[in-house]
Protein backbone atom coordinates (compact mmCIF):
# COMPACT_ATOMS: atom_id res chain seq x y z
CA UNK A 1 -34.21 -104.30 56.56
CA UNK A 2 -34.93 -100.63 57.46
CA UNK A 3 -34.95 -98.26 54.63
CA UNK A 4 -33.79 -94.81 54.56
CA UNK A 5 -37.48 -93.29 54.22
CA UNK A 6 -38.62 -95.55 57.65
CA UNK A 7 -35.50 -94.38 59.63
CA UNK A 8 -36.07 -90.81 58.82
CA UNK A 9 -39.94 -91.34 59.74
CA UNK A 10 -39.11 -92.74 62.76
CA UNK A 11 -36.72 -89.97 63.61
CA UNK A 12 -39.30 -87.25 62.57
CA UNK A 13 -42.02 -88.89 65.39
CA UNK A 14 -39.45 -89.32 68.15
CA UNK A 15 -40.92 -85.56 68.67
CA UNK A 16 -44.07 -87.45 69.68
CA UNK A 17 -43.63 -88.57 73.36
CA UNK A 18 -43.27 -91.34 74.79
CA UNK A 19 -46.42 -92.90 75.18
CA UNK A 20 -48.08 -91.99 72.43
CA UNK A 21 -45.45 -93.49 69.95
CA UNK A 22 -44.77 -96.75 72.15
CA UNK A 23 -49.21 -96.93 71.06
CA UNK A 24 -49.22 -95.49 67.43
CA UNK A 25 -46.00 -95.62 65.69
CA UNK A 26 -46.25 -98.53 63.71
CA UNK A 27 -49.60 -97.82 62.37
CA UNK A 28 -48.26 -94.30 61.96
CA UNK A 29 -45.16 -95.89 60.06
CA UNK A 30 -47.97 -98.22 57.76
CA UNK A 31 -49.64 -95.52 57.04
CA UNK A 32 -46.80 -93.05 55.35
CA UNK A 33 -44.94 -96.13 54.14
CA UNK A 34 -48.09 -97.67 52.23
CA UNK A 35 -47.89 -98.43 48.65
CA UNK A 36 -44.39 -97.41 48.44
CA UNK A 37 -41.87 -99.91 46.89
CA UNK A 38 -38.06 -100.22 48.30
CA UNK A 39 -36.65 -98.28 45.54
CA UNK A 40 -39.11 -95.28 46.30
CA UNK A 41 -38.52 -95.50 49.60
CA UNK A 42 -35.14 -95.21 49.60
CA UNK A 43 -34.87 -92.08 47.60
CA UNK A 44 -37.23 -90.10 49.74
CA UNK A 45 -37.99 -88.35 52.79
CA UNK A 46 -41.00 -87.10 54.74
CA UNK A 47 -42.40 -83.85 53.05
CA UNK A 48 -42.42 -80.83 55.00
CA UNK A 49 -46.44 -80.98 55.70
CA UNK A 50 -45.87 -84.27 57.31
CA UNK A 51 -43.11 -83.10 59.75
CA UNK A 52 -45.59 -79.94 60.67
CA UNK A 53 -48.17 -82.43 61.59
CA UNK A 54 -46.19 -84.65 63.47
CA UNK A 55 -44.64 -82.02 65.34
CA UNK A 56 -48.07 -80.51 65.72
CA UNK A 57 -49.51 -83.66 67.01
CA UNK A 58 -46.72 -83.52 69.52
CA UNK A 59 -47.87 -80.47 71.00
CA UNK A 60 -51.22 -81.36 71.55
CA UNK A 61 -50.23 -84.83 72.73
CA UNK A 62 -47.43 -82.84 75.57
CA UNK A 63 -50.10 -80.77 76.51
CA UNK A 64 -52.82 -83.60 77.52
CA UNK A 65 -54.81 -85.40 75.27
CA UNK A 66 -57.73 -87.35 76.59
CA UNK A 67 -55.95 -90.67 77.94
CA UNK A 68 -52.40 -88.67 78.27
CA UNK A 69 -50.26 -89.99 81.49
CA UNK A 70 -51.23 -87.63 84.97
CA UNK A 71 -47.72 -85.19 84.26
CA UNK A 72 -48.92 -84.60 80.37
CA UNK A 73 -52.49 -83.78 81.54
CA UNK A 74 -51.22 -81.60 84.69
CA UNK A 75 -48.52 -79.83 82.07
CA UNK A 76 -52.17 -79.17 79.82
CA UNK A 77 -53.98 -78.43 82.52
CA UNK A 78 -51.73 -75.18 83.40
CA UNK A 79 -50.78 -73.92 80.03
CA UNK A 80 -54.55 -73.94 79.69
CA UNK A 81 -55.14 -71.60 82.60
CA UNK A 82 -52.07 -69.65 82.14
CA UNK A 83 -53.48 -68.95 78.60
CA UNK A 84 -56.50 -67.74 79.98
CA UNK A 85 -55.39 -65.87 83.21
CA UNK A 86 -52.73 -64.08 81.03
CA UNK A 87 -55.04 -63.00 78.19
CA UNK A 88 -57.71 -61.94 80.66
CA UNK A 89 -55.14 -59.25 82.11
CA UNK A 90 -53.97 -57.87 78.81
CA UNK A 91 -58.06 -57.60 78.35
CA UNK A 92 -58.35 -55.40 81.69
CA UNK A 93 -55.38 -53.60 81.04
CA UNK A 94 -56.13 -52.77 77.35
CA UNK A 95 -59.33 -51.79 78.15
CA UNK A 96 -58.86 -49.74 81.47
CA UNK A 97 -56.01 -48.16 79.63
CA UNK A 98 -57.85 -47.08 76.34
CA UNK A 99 -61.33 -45.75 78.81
CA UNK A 100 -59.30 -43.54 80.87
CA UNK A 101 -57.01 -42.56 78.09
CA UNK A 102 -60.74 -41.34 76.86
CA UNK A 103 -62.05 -40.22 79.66
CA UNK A 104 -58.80 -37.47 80.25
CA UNK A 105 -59.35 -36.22 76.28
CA UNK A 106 -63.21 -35.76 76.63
CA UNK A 107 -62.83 -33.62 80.11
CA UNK A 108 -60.09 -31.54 79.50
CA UNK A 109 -62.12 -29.67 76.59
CA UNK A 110 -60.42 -29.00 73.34
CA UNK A 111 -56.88 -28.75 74.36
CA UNK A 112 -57.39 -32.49 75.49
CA UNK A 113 -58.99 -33.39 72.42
CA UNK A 114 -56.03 -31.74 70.56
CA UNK A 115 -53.44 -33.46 72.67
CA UNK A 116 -55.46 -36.64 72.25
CA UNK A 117 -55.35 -36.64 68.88
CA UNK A 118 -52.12 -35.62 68.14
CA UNK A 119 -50.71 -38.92 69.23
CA UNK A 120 -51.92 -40.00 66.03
CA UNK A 121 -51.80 -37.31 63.85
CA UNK A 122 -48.47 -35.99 64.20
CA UNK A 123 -46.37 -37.93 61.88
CA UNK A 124 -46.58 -39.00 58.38
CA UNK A 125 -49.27 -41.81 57.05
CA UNK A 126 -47.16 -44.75 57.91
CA UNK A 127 -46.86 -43.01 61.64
CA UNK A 128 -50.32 -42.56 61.98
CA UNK A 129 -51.77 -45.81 60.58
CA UNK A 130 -48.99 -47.74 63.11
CA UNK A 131 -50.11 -45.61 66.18
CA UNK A 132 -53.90 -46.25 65.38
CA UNK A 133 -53.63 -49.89 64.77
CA UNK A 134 -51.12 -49.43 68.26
CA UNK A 135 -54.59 -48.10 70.18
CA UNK A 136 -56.69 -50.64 68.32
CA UNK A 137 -55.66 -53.79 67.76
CA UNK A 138 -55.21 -54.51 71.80
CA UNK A 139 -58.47 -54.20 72.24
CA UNK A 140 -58.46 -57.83 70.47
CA UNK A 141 -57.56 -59.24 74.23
CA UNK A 142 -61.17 -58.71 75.51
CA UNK A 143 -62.57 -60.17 72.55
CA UNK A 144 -59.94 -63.47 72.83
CA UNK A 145 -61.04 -63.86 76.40
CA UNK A 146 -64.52 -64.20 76.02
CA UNK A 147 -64.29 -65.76 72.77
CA UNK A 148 -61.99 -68.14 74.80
CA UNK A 149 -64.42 -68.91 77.85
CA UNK A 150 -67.62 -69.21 75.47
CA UNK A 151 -65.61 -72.25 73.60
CA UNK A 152 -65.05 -70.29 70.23
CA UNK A 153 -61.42 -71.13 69.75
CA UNK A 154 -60.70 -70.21 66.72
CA UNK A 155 -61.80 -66.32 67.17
CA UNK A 156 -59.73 -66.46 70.57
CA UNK A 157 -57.10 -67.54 68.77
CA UNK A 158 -56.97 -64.94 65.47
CA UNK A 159 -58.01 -62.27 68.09
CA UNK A 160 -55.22 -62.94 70.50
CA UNK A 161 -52.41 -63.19 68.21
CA UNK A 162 -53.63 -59.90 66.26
CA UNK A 163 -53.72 -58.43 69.89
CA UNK A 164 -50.22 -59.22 70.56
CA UNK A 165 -48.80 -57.74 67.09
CA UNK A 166 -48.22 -54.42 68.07
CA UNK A 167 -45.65 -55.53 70.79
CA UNK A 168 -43.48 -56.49 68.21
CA UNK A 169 -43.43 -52.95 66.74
CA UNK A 170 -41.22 -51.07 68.69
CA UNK A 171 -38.53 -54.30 68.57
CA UNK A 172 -38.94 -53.44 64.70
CA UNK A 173 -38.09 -49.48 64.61
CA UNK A 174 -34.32 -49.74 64.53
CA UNK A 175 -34.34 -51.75 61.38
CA UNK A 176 -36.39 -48.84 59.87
CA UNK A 177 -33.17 -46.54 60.54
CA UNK A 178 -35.61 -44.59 62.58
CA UNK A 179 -34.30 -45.08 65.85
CA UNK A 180 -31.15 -45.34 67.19
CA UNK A 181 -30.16 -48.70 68.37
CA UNK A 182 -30.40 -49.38 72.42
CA UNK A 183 -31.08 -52.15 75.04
CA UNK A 184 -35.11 -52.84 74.72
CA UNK A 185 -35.75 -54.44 78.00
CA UNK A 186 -38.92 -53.05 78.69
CA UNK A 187 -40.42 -53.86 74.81
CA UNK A 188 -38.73 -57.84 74.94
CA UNK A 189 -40.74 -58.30 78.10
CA UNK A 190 -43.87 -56.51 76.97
CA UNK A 191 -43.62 -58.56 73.67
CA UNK A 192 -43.04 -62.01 76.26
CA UNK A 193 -46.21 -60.99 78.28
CA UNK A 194 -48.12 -60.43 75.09
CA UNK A 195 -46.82 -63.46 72.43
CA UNK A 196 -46.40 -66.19 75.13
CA UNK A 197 -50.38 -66.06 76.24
CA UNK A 198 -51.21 -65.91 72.45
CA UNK A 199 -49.00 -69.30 71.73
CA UNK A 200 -50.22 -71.06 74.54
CA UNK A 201 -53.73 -70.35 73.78
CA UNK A 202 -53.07 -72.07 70.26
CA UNK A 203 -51.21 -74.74 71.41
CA UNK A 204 -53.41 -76.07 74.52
CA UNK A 205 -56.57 -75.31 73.62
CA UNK A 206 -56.39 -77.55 70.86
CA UNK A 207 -59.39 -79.61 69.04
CA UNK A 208 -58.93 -82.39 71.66
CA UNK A 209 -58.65 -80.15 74.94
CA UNK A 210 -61.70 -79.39 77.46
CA UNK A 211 -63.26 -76.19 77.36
CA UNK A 212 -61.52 -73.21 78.69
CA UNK A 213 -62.46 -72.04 82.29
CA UNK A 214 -61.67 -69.87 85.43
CA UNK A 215 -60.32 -71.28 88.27
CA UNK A 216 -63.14 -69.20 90.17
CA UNK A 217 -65.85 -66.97 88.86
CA UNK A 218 -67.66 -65.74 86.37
CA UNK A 219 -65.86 -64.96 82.67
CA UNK A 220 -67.84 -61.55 83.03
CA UNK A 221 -67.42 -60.76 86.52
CA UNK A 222 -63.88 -61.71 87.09
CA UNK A 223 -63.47 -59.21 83.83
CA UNK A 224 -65.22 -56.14 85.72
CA UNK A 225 -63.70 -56.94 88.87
CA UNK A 226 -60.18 -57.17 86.94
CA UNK A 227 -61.30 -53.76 85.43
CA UNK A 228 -61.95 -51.83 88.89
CA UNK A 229 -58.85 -53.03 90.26
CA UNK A 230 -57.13 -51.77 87.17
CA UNK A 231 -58.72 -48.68 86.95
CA UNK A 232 -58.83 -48.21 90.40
CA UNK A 233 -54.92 -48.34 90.82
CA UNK A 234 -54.76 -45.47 88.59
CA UNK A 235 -57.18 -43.60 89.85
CA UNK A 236 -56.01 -43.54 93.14
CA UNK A 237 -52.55 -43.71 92.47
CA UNK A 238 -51.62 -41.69 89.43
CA UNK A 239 -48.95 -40.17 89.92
CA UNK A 240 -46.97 -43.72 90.85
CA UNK A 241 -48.83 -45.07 87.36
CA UNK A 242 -46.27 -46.06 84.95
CA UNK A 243 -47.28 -48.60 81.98
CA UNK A 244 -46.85 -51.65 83.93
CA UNK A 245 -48.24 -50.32 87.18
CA UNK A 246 -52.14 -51.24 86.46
CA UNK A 247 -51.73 -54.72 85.16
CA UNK A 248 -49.41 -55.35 87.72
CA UNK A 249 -51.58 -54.26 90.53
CA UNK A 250 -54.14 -56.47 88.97
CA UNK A 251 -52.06 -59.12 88.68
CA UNK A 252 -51.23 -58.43 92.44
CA UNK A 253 -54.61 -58.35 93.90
CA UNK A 254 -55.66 -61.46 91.68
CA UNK A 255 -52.75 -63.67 93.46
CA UNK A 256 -53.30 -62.59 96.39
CA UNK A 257 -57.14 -63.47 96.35
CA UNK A 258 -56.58 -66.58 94.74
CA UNK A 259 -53.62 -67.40 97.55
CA UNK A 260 -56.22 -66.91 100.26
CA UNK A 261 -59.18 -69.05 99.22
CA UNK A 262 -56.76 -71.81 98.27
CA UNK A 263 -55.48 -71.89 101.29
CA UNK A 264 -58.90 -72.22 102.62
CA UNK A 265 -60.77 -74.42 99.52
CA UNK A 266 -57.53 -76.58 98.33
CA UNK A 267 -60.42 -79.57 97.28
CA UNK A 268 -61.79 -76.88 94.57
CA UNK A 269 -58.51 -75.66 92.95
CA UNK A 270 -58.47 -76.60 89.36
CA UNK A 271 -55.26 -78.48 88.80
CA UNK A 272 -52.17 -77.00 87.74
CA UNK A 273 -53.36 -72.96 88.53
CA UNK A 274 -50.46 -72.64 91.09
CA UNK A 275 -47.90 -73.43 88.21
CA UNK A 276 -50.13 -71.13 85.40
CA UNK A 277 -50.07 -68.10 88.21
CA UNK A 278 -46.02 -68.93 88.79
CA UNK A 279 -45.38 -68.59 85.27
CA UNK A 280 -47.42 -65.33 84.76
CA UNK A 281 -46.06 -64.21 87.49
CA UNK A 282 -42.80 -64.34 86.23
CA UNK A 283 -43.90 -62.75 82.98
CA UNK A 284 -45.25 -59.77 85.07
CA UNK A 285 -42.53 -59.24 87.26
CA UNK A 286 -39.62 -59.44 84.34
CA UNK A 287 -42.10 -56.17 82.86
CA UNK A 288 -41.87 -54.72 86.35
CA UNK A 289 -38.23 -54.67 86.83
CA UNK A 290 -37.58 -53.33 83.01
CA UNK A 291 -40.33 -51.08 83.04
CA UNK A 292 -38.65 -49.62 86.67
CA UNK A 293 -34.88 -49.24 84.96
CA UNK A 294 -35.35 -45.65 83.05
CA UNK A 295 -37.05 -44.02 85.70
CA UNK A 296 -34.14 -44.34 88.64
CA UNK A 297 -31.88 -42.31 87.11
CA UNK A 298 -35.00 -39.40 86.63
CA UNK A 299 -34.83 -36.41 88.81
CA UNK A 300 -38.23 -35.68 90.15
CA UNK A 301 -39.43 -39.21 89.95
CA UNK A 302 -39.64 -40.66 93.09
CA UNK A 303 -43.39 -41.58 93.37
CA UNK A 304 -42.87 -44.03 90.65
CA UNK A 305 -39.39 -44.70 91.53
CA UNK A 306 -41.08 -45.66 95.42
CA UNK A 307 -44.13 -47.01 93.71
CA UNK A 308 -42.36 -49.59 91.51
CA UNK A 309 -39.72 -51.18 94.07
CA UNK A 310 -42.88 -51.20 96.48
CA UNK A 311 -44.73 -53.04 93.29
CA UNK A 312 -41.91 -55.08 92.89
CA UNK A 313 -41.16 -56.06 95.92
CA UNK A 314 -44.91 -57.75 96.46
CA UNK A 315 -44.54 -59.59 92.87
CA UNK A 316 -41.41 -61.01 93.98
CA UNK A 317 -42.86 -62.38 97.49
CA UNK A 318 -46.37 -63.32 95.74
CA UNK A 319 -44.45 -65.24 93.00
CA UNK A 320 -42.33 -67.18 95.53
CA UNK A 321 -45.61 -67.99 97.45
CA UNK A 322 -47.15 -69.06 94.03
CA UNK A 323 -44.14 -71.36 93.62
CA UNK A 324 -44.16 -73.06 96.75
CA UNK A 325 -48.12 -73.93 96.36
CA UNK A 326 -47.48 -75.38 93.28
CA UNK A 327 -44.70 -77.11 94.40
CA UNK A 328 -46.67 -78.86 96.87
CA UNK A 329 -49.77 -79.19 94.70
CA UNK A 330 -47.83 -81.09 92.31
CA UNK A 331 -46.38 -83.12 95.42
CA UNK A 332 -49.56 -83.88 96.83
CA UNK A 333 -51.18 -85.00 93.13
């Protein structure tokens, strides 16, 4: 007869899926029931270390083990690259963003070192150790992607989610009683782009997982081509630059690229990119569309008014593009 500890065992792994409880429950159950008598049994129920492990386990096992079914190892295979792809464009964009940010304060001569410095100067201690930390801490992205490609997980993972913390800052000011309560589009997708890369870094590239890698290129030169096309879009553009208009141009280019030699090299594609490039896709384009929402109701505005719906516009037709090719990718495997 069942008792009440082995029922709520077995409820606890039906996180696991399918396959991998059909092979290792009962051993599983052997092993947590051992050396318990009925009474014990009975009276207890799995700790809460045990139900963190087994839903731990459960990850890793949805997100392809070696000897997970073909759909596990596809659905590992792009949270993988979407963990990589996604942290590689915060890297570009944090960096890009922080050199030029530089670059303006050490050539405008003292007034630009004053206006510079201000940003993190002009409030009280609290103010000024947030906005430093703010200008710091995303620097973290570069160091999770190459941590991530050179097989260092762990780093990649401490770096990535202390590179995503200040994204949650902003969504914490009106419980200060600092700022008055409003509709934070634009911070609830910045803090998406940022926290969902970070999580599905630590999730799929697990212990058990292959080593990370780029569906083309170098780690290095895919970073300084990512950086040109960042920088470049600022450059060139500034006065349609807005805080989402680099990384999405990146983003942009990067599709597009990796749309073409597809098309042309389908044998080489690593499997599941499509889907990863779909989702961040999606990630950049909700960022887009909030980041565009204050500035069409601002008079004098139009470049990035024109600049964003143009922006916008491409993500929407690259993303659908994305989605088909993974559509028939996963058809075709």
């Amino acid at each position: 007869m069942t008792t009440l500890l082995e029922a709520r065992y077995r409820t606890v792994l039906r996180l696991l899926p399918a396959y991998y409880r059909c092979e290792r429950e009962e051993e599983m159950l052997d092993t947590y029931l051992w050396g318990l008598d009925r009474d014990t049994q009975d009276q207890s129920r799995p700790t809460l270390g045990e139900v963190a492990g087994i839903a731990a386990l459960a990850v890793r096992c949805c997100l392809g083990t070696p000897g997970a079914p073909r759909p596990y190892a596809l659905l590992g295979s792009a949270v993988r690259l979407f963990a990589v792809l996604a942290v590689g464009l915060q890297a570009t964009s944090a960096v890009v963003d922080r050199a030029l940010a530089l670059t303006w304060a050490l050539t405008r001569g003292a007034e630009g070192r004053h206006l510079f410095l201000i940003g993190f100067t002009g409030a009280g201690p609290a103010r000024t150790a947030v906005a430093v930390l703010t200008w710091v801490l995303p620097l973290l992205w570069a160091v999770a992607y190459f941590a991530l490609l050179h097989d260092r997980r762990r780093p990649a993972r401490y770096a990535a989610l202390g590179a995503a913390l200040p994204t949650l800052w902003p969504l914490l000011d009106p419980l200060t009683g600092d700022m008055a309560p409003r509709a934070h589009w634009y911070e609830t997708a910045a803090a998406l782009l940022a926290w969902l890369p970070a999580l599905a870094l630590c999730a799929a590239h697990h212990r058990d997982a292959p080593p990370a890698r780029l569906p083309a290129g170098s780690p290095g030169l895919v970073f300084l081509v990512g950086c040109v096309v960042t920088g470049g879009s600022v450059v060139l553009l500034p006065a349609a630059a807005d805080t989402v208009w680099a990384p999405a141009t990146c983003f942009a280019v990067g599709a597009l690229g990796w749309l073409l030699w597809h098309a042309r090299r389908t044998d080489r594609t690593p499997p599941g990119a499509a889907l990863a490039l779909t989702a961040l896709g999606l990630l950049v384009l909700a960022a887009r569309v909030a980041a565009l929402g204050p500035w069409l109701d601002v008079p004098g505005a139009e470049a990035v008014r024109g600049g964003g719906l143009g922006q916008t516009a491409a993500l929407v037709l690259l993303t659908v593009a994305l989605a088909v090719t993974a559509g028939r990718d996963l058809v075709r495997r």
